[in-house]
C-alpha atoms as a PDB file:
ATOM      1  CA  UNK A   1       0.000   0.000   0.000  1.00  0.00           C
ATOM      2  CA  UNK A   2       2.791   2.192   0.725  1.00  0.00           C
ATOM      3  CA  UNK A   3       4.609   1.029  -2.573  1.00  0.00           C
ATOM      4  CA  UNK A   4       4.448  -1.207  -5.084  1.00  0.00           C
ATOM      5  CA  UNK A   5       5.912  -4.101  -3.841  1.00  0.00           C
ATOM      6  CA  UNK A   6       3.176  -7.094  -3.684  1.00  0.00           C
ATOM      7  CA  UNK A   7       1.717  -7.630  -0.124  1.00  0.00           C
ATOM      8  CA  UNK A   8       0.738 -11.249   1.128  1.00  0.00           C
ATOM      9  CA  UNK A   9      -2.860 -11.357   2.171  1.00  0.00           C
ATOM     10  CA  UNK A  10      -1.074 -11.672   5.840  1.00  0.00           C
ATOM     11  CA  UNK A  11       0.961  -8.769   5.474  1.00  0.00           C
ATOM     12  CA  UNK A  12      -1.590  -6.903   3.932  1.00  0.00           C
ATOM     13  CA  UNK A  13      -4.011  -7.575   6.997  1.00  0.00           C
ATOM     14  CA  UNK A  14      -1.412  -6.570   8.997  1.00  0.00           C
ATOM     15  CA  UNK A  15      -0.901  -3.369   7.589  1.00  0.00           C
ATOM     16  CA  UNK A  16      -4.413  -2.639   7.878  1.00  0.00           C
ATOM     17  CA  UNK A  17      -5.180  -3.737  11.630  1.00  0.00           C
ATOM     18  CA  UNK A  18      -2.339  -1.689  12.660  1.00  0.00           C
ATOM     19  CA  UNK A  19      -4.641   1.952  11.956  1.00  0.00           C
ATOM     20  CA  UNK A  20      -6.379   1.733  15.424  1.00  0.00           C
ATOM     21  CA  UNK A  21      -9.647   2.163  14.040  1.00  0.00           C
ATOM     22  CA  UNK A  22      -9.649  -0.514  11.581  1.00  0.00           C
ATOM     23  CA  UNK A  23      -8.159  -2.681  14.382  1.00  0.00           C
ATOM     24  CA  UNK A  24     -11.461  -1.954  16.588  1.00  0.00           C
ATOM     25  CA  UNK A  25     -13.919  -2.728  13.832  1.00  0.00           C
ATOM     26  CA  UNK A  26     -12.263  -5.514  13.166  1.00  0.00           C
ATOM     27  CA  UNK A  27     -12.380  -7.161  16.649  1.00  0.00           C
ATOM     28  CA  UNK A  28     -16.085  -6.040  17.237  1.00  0.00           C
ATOM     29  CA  UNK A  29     -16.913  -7.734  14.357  1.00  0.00           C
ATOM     30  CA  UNK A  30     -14.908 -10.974  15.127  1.00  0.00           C
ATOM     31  CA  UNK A  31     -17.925 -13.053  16.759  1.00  0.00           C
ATOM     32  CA  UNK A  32     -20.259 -12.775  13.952  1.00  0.00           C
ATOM     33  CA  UNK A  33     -17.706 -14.037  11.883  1.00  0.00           C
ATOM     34  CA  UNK A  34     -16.695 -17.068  14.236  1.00  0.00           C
ATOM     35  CA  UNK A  35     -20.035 -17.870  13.832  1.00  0.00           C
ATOM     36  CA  UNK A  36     -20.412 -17.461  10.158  1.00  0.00           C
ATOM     37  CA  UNK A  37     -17.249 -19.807   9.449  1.00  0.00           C
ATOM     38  CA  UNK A  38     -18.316 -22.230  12.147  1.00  0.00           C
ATOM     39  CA  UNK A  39     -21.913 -22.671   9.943  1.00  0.00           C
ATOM     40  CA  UNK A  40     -20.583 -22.714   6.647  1.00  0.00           C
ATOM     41  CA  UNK A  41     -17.807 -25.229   7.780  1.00  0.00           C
ATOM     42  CA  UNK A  42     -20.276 -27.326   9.415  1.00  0.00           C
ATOM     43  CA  UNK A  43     -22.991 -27.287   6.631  1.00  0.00           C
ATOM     44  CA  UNK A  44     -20.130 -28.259   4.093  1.00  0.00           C
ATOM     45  CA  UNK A  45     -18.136 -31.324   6.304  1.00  0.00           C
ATOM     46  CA  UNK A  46     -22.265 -32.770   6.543  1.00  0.00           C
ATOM     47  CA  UNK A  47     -22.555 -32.197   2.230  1.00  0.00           C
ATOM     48  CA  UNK A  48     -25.905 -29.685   3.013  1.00  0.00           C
ATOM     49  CA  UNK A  49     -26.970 -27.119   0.666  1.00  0.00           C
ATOM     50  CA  UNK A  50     -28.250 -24.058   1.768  1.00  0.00           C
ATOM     51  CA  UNK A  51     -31.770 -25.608   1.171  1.00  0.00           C
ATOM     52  CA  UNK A  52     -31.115 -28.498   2.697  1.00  0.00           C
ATOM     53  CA  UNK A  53     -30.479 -26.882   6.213  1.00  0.00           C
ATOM     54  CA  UNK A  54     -33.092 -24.476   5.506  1.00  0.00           C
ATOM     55  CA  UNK A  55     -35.368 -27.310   5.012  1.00  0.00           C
ATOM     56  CA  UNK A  56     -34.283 -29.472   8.192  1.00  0.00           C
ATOM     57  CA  UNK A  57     -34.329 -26.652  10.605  1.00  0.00           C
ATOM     58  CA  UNK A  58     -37.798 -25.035   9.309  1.00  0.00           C
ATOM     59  CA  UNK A  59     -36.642 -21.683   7.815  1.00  0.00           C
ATOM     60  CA  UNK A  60     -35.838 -20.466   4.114  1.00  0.00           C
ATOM     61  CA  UNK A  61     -32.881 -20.802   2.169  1.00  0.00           C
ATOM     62  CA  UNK A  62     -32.251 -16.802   1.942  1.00  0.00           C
ATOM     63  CA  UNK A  63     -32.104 -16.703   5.911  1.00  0.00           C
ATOM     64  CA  UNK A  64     -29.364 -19.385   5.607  1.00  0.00           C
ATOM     65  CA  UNK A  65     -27.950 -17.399   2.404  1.00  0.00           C
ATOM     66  CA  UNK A  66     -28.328 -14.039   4.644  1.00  0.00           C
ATOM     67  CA  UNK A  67     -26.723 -15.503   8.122  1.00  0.00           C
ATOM     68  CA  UNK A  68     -23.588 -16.487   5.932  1.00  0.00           C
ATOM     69  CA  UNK A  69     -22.577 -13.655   4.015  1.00  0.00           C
ATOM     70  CA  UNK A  70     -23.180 -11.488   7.256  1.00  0.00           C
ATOM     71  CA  UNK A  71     -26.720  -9.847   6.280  1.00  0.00           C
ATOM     72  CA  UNK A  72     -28.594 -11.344   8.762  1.00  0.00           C
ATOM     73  CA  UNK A  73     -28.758 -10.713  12.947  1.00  0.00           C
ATOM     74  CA  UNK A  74     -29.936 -13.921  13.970  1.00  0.00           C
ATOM     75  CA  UNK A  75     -32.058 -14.505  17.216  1.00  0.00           C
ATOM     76  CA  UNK A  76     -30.954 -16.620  19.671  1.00  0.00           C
ATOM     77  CA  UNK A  77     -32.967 -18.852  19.079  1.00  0.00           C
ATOM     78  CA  UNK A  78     -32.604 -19.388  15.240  1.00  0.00           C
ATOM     79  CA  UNK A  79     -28.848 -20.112  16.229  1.00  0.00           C
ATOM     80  CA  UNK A  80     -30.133 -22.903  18.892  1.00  0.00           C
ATOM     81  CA  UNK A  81     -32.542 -24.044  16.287  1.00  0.00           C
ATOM     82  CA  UNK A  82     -29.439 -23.862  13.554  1.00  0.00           C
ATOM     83  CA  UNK A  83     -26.729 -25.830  16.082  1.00  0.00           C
ATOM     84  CA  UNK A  84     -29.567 -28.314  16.123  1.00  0.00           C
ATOM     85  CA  UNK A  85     -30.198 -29.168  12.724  1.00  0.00           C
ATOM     86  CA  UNK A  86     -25.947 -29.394  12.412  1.00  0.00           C
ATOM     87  CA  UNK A  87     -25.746 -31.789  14.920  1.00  0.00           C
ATOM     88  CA  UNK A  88     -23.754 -29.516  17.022  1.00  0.00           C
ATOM     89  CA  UNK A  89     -24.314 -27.652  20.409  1.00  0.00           C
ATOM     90  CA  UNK A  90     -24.679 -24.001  20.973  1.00  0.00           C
ATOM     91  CA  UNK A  91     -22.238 -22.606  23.582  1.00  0.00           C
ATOM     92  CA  UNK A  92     -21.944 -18.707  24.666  1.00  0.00           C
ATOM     93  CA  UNK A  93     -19.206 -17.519  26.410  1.00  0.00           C
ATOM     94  CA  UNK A  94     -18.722 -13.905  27.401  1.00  0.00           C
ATOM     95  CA  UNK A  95     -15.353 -13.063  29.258  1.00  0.00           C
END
């Protein structure tokens, strides 16, 4: 960014979380995106579509579409109702 020379995706995040601000966004919006990897990675080790899920927890393929690309402020208990139909267990921590 400061030249021309070509960044590594690491470096280049590096670069970026070290402007303060950037750094604080990025950390508020860490658990969302915890969650949104921990779905996607789920639904793809079980071989689900997005319709498929949709279908086995009672909700619509968009709210599964919307939850993973971070459009969507799911209730608690959609994410119980989610952790369900993966076969996993919700657990909340706050520390």
């Amino acid at each position: 960014m400061k030249n021309n020379k070509k960044l590594t995706f690491n470096d280049f995040k590096k670069e970026l979380l070290s402007d303060p601000e950037v750094n604080l966004a990025y950390k508020e919006l860490g658990p969302e995106y915890d969650i949104i990897r921990q779905v996607i990675k789920a639904r793809v080790e079980q071989n689900l579509t997005q319709a498929q899920l949709a279908k086995k927890i009672g909700t619509r393929q968009s709210n599964i579409s919307r939850l993973e690309h971070g459009n969507y402020n799911p209730s608690l208990s959609f994410l119980k109702k989610l952790a369900l139909g993966l076969g996993k267990e919700l657990q909340i921590s706050i520390f």
